[in-house]
N, C-alpha and C. Protein backbone atom coordinates (compact mmCIF):
# COMPACT_ATOMS: atom_id res chain seq x y z
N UNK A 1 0.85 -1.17 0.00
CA UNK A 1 0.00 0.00 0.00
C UNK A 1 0.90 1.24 0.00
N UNK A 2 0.59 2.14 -0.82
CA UNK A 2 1.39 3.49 -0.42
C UNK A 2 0.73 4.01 0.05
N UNK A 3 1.78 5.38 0.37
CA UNK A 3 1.16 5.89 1.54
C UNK A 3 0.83 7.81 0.53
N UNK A 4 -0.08 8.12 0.74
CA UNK A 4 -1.30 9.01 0.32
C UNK A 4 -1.39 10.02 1.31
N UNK A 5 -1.86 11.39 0.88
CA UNK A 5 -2.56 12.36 1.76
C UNK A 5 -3.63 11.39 2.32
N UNK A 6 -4.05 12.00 3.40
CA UNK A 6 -5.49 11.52 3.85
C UNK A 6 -6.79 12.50 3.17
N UNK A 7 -7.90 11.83 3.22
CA UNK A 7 -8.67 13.00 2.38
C UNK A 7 -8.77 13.81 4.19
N UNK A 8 -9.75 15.12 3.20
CA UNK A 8 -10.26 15.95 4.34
C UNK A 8 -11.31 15.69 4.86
N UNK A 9 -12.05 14.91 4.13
CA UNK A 9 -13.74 14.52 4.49
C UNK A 9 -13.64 13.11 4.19
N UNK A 10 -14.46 12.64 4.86
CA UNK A 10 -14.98 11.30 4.06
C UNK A 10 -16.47 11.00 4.84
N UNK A 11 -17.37 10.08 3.95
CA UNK A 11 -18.37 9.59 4.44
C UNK A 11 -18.20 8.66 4.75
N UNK A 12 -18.44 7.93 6.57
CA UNK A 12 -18.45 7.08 7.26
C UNK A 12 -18.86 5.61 6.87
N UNK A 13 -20.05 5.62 6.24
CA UNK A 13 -20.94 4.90 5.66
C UNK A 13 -20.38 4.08 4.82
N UNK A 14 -20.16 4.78 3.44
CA UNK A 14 -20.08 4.29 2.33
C UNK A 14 -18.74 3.69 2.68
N UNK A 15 -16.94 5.01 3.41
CA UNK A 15 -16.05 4.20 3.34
C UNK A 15 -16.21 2.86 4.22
N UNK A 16 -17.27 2.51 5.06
CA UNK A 16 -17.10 1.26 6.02
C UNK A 16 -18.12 0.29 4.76
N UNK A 17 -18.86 0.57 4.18
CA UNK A 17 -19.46 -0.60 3.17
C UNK A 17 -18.58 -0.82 2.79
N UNK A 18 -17.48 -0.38 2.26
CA UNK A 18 -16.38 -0.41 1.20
C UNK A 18 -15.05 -0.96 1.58
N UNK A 19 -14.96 -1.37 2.79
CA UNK A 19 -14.20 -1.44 4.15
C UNK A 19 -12.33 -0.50 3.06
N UNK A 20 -12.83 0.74 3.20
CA UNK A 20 -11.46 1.49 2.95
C UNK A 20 -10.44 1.07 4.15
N UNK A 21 -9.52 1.74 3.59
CA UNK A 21 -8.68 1.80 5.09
C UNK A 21 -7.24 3.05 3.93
N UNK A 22 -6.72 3.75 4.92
CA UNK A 22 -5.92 4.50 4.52
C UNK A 22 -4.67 4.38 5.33
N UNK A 23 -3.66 4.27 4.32
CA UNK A 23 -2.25 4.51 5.19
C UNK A 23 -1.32 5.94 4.27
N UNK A 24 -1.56 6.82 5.29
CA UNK A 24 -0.71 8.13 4.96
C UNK A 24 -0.58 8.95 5.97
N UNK A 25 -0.60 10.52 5.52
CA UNK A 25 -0.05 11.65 6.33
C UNK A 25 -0.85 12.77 5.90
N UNK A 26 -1.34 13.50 7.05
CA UNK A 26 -1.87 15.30 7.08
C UNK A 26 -0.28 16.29 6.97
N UNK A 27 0.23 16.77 5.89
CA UNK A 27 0.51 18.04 5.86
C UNK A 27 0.58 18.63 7.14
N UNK A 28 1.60 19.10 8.37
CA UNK A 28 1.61 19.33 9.50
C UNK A 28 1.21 21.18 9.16
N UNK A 29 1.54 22.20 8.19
CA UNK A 29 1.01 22.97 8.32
C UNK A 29 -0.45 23.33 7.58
N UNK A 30 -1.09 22.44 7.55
CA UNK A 30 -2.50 22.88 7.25
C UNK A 30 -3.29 22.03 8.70
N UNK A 31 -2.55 21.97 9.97
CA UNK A 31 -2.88 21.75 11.38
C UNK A 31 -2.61 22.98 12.27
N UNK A 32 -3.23 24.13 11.72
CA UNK A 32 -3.40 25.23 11.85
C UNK A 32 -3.26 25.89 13.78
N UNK A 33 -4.30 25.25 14.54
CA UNK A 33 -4.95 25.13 15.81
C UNK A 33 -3.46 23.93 16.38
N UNK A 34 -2.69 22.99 16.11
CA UNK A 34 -1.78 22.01 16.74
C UNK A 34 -0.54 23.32 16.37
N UNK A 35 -0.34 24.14 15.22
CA UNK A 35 1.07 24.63 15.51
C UNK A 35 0.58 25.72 15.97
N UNK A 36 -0.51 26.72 16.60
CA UNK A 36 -0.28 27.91 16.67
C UNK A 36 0.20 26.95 18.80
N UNK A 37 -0.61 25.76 18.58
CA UNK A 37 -0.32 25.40 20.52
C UNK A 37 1.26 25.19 20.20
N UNK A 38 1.94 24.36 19.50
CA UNK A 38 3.32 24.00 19.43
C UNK A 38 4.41 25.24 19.47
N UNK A 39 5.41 25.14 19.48
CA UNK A 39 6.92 26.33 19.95
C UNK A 39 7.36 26.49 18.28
N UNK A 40 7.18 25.26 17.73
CA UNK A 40 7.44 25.46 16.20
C UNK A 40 6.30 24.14 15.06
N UNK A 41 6.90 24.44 13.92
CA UNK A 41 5.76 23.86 12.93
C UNK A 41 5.79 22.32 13.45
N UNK A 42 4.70 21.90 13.35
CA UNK A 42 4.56 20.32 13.50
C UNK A 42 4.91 19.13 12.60
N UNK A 43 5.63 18.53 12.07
CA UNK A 43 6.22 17.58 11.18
C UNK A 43 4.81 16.78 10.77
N UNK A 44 4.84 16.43 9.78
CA UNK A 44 3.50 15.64 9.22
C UNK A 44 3.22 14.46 10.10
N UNK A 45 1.69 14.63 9.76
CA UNK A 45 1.15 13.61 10.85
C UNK A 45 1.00 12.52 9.97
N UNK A 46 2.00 10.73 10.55
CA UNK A 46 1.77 9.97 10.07
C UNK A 46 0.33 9.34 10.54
N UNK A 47 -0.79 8.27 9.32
CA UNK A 47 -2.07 8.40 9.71
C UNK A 47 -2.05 6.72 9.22
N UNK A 48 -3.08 6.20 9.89
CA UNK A 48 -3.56 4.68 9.69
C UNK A 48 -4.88 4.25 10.17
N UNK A 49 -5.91 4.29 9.20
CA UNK A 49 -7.29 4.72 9.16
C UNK A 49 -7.84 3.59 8.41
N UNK A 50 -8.74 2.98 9.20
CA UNK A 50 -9.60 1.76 8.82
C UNK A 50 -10.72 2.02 8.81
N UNK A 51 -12.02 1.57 7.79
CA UNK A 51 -13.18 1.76 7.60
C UNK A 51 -14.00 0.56 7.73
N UNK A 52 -14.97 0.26 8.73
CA UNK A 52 -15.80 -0.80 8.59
C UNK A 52 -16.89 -1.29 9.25
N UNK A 53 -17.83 -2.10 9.41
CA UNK A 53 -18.85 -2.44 9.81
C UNK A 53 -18.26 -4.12 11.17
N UNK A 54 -18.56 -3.50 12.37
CA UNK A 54 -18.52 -4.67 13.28
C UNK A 54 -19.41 -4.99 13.51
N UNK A 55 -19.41 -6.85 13.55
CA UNK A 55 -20.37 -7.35 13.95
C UNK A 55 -21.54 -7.25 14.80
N UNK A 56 -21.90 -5.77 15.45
CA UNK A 56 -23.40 -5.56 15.72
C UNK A 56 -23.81 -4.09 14.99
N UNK A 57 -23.13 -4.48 13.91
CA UNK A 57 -23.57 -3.51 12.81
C UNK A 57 -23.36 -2.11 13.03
N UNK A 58 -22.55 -1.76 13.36
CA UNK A 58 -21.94 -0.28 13.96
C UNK A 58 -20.42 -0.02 12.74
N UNK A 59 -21.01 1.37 12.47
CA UNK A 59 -19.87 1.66 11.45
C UNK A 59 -18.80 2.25 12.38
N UNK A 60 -17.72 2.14 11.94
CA UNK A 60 -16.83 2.82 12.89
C UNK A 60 -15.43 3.34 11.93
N UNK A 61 -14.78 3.65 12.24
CA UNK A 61 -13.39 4.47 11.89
C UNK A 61 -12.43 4.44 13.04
N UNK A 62 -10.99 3.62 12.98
CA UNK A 62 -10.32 2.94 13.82
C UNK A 62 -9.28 3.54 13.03
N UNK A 63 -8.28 4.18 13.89
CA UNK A 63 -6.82 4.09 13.37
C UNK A 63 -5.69 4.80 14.68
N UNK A 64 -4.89 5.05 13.75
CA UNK A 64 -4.19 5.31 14.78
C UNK A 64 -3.35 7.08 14.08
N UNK A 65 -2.80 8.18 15.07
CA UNK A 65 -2.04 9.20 14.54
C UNK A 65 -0.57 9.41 15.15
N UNK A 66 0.39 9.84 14.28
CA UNK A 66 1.71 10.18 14.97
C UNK A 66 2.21 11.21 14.45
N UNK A 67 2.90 12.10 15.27
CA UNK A 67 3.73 13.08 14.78
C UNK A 67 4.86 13.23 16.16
N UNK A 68 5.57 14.78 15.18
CA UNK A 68 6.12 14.87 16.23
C UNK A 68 6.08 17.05 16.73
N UNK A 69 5.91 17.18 17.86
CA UNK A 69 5.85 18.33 18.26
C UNK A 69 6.85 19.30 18.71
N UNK A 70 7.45 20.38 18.54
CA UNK A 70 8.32 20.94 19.27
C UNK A 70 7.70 21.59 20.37
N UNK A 71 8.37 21.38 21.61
CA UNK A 71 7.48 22.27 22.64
C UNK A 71 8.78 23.12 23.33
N UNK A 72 8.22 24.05 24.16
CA UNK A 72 9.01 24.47 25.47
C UNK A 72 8.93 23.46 26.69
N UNK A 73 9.84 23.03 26.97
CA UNK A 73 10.37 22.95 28.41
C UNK A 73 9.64 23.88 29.48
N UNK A 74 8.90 23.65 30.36
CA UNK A 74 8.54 24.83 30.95
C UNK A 74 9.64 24.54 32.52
N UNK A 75 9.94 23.34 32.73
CA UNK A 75 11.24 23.53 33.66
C UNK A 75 12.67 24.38 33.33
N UNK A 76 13.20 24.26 31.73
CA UNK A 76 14.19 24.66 31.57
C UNK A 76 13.68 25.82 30.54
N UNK A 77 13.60 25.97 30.28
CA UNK A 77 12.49 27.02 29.10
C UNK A 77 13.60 26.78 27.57
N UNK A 78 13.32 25.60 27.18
CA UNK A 78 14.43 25.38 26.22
C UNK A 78 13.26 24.81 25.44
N UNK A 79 13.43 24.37 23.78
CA UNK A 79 12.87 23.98 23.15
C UNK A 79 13.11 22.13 23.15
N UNK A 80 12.43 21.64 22.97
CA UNK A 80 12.46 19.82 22.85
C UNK A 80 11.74 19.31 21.82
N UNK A 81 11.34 18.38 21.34
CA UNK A 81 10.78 17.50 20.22
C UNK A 81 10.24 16.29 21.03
N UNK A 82 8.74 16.48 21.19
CA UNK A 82 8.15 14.88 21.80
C UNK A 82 6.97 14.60 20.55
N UNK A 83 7.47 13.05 20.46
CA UNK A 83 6.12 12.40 19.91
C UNK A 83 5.01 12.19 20.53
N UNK A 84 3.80 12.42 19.39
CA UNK A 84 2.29 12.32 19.81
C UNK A 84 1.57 11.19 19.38
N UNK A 85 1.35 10.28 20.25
CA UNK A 85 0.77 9.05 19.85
C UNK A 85 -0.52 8.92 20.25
N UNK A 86 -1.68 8.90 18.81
CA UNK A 86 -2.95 9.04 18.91
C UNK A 86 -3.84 7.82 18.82
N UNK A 87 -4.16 6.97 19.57
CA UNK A 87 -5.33 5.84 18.93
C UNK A 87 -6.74 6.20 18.84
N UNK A 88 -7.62 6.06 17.93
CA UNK A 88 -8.42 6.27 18.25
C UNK A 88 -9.75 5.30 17.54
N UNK A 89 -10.84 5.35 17.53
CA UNK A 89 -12.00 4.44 17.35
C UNK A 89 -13.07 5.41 17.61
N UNK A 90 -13.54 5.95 16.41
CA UNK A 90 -14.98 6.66 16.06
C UNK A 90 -15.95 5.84 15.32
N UNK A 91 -17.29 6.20 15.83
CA UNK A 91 -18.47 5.84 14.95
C UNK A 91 -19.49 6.88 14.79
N UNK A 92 -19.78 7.27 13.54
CA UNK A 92 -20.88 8.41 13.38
C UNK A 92 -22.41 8.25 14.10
N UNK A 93 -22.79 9.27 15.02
CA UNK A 93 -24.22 9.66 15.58
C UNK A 93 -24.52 10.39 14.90
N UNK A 94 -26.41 9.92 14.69
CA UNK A 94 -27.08 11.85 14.27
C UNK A 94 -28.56 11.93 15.75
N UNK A 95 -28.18 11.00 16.39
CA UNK A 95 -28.88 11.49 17.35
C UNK A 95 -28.19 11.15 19.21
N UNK A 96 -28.78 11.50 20.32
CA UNK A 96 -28.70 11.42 21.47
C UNK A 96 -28.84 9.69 21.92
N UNK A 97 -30.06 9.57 21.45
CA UNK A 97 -30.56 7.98 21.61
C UNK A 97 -29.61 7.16 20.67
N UNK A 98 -28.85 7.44 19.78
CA UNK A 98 -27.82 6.92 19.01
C UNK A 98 -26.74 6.53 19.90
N UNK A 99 -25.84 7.94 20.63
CA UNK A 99 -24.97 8.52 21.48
C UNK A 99 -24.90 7.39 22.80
N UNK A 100 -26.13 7.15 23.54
CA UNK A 100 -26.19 6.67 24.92
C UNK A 100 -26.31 4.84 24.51
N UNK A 101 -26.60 4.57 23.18
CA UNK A 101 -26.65 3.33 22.83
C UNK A 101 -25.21 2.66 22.67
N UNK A 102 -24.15 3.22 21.96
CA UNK A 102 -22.96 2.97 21.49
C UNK A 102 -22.30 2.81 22.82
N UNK A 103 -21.57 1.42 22.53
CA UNK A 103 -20.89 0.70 23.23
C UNK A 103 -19.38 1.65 23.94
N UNK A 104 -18.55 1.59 25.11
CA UNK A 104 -18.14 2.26 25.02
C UNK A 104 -16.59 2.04 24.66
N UNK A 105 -16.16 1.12 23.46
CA UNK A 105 -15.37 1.33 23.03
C UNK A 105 -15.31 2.10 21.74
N UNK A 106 -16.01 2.39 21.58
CA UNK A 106 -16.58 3.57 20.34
C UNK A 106 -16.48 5.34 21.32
N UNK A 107 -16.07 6.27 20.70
CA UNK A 107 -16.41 7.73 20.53
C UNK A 107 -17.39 8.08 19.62
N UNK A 108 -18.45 8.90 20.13
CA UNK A 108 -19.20 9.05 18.97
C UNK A 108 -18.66 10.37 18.26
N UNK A 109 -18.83 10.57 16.75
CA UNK A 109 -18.57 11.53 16.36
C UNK A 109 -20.02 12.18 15.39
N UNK A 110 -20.02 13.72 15.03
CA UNK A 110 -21.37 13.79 14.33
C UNK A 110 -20.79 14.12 12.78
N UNK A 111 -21.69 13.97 11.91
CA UNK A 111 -21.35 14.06 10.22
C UNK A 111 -22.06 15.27 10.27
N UNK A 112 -21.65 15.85 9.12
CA UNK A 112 -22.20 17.32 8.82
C UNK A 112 -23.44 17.08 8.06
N UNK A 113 -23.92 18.31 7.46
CA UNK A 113 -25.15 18.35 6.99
C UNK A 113 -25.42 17.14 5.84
N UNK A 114 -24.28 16.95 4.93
CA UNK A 114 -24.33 16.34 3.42
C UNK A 114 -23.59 14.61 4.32
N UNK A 115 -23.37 14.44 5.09
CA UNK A 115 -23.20 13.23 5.98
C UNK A 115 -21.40 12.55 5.99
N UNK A 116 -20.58 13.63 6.05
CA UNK A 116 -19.40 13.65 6.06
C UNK A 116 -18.76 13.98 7.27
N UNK A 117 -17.36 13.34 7.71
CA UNK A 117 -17.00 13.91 8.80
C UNK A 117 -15.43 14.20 8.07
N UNK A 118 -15.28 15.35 8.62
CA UNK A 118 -13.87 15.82 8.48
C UNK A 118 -12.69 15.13 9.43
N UNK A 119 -11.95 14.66 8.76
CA UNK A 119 -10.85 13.96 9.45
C UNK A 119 -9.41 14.68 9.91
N UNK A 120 -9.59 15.80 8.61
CA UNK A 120 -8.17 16.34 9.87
C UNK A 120 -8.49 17.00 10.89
N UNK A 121 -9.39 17.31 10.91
CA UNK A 121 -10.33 18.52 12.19
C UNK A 121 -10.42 17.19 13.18
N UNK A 122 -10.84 15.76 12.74
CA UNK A 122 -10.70 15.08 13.53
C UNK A 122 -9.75 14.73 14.51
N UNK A 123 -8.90 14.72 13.58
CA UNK A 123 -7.56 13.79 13.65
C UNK A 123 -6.48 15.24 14.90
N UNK A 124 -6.44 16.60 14.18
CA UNK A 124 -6.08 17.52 15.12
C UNK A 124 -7.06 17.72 16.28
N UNK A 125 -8.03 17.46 16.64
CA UNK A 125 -8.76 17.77 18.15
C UNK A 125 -7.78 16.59 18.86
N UNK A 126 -7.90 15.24 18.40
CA UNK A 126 -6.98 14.06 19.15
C UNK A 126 -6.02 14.39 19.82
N UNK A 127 -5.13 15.05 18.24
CA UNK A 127 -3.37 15.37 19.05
C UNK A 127 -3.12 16.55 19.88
N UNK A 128 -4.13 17.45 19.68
CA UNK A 128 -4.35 18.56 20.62
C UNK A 128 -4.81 17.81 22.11
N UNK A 129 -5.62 16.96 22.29
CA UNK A 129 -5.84 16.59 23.45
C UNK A 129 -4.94 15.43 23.89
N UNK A 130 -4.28 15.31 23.15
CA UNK A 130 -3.02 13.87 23.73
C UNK A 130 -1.94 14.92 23.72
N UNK A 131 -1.53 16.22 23.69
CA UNK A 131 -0.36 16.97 23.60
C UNK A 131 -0.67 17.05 25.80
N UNK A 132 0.94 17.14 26.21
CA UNK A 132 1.11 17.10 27.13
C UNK A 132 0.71 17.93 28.22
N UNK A 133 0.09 18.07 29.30
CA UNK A 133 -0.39 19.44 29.54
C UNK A 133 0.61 21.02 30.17
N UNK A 134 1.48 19.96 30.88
CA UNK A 134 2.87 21.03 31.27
C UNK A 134 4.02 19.94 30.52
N UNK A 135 4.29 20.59 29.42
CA UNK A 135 5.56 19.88 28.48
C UNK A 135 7.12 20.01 29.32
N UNK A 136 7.52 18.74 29.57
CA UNK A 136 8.89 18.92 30.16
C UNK A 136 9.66 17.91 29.52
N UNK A 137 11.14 18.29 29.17
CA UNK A 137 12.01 17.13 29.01
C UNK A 137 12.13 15.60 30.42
N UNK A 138 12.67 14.85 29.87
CA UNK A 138 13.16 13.98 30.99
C UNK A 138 14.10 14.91 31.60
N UNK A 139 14.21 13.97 33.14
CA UNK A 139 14.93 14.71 33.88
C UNK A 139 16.28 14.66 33.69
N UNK A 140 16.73 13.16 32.67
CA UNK A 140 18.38 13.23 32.62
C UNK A 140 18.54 14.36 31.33
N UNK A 141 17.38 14.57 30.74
CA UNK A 141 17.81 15.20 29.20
C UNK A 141 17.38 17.02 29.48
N UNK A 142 17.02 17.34 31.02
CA UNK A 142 16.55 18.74 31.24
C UNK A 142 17.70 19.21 31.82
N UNK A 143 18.23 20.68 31.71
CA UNK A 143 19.00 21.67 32.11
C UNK A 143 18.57 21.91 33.77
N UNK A 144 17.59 21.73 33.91
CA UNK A 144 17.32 22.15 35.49
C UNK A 144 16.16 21.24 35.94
N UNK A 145 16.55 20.04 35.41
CA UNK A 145 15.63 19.01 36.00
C UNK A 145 16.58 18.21 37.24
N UNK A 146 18.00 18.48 37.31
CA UNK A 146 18.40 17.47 38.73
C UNK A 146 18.72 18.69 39.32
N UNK A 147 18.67 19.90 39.61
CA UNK A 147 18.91 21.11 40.25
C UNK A 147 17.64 21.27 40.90
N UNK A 148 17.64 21.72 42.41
CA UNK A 148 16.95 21.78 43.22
C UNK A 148 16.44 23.38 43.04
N UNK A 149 15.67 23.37 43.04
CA UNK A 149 15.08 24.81 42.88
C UNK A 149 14.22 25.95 44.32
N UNK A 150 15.58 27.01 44.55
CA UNK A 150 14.85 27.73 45.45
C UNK A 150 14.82 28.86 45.29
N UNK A 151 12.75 29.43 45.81
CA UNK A 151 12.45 30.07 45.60
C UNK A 151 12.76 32.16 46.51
N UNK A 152 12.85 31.11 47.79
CA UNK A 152 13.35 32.30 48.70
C UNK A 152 13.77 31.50 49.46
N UNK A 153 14.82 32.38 50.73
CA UNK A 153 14.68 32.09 51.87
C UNK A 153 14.04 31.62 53.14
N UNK A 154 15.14 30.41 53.60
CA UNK A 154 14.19 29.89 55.11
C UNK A 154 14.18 30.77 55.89
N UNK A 155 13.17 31.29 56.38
CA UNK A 155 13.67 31.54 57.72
C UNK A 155 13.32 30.73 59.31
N UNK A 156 14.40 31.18 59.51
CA UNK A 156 14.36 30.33 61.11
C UNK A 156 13.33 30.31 62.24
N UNK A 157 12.58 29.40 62.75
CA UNK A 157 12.10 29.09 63.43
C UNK A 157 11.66 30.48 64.73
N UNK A 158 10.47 30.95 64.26
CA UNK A 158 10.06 32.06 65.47
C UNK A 158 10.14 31.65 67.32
N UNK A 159 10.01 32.49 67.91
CA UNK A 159 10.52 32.19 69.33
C UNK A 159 8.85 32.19 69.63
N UNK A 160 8.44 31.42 70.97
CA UNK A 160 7.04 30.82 70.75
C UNK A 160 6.58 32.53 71.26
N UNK A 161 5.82 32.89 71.16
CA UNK A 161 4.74 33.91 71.12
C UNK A 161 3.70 33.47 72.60
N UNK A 162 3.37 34.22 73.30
CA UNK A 162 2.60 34.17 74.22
C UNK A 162 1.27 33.72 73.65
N UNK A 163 0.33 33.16 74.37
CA UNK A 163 -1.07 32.61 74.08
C UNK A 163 -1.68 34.18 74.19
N UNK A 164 -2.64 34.71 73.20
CA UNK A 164 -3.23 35.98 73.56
C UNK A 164 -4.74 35.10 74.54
N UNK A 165 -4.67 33.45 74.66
CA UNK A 165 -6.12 32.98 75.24
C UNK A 165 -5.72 32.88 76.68
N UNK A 166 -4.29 33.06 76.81
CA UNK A 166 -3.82 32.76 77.98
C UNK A 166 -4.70 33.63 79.47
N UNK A 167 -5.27 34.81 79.11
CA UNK A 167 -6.03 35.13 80.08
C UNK A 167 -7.64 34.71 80.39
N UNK A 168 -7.71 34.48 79.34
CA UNK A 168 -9.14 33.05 79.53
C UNK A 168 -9.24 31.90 80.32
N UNK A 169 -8.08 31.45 79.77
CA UNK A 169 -7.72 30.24 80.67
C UNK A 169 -7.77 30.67 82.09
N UNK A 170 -7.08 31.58 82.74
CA UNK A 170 -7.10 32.01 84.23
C UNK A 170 -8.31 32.55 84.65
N UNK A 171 -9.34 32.91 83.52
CA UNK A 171 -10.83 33.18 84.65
C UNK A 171 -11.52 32.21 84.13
N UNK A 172 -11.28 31.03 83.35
CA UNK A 172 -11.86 29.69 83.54
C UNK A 172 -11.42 29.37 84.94
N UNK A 173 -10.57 29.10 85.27
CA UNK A 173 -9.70 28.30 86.65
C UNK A 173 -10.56 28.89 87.86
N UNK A 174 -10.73 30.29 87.75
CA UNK A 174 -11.67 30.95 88.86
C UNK A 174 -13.07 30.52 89.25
């Protein structure tokens, strides 16, 4: 099989009658919303996309996404490169009672008006939500990841302070 753009749309339906399956890549700058979050452009997203009907008759869309991201370090404030590893398993809803029926190894997803779902819009919400939430290198590969970090000064231990209840206590005793 070679490997192909992915389309931008496809219908759920027809590619699972048809049992498609795609092996390619999204163009990392037409992932508009993944590089404005990234430190620099995103390297193409490798893609592996299966179309088909499982045995209780549920269409679905199974594959998997990879790339790779440049981020900041927010320990060392340096730039790094981590991979984004996406699995995922969609099946098209057009209703609620659809939604609460589907098993839950399925995500439901919705088709647009003409009954298409967009896949890189897909495919970027994924890696946007599998991107790390505070990006850090490892600690052997970070600048100030085995450095102890202080913010201010200790200071030493106050001398004890009188009880201000201490005169309560003595007209309890009374």
């Amino acid at each position: 099989m070679q490997t192909v753009k992915i389309p931008v749309s496809i219908d759920p339906n027809r590619a699972a009658a048809s049992k498609l399956s795609f092996d390619g890549f999204i163009p990392g700058v037409q992932l508009k919303r993944l590089n404005e979050l990234s430190a620099g452009d995103c390297s193409d997203v490798a893609v592996s996309l299966e179309c088909g009907v499982d045995i209780q008759g549920i269409v679905y869309l199974k594959g998997k996404a990879v790339t790779e991201l440049t981020l900041i370090c927010q320990r060392c404030m340096t730039l790094y490169t981590t991979e984004v590893t996406v699995d995922f398993c969609f099946s098209p809803c057009g209703s609620e009672a659809e939604i609460d029926e589907l098993p839950d190894a399925y995500d439901p997803i919705e088709c647009n008006e003409i009954g298409e779902v967009r896949l890189h819009q897909l495919i970027e919400d994924e890696l946007i939500i599998a991107m790390p939430l505070i990006p850090m290198h490892d600690d052997e590969s970070c600048d100030e990841g085995d450095q102890d970090i202080v913010v201010g000064e200790i200071e030493p231990a106050q001398e004890e302070r009188p009880n201000p209840f201490a005169v309560l206590e003595k007209l309890k005793s009374k």
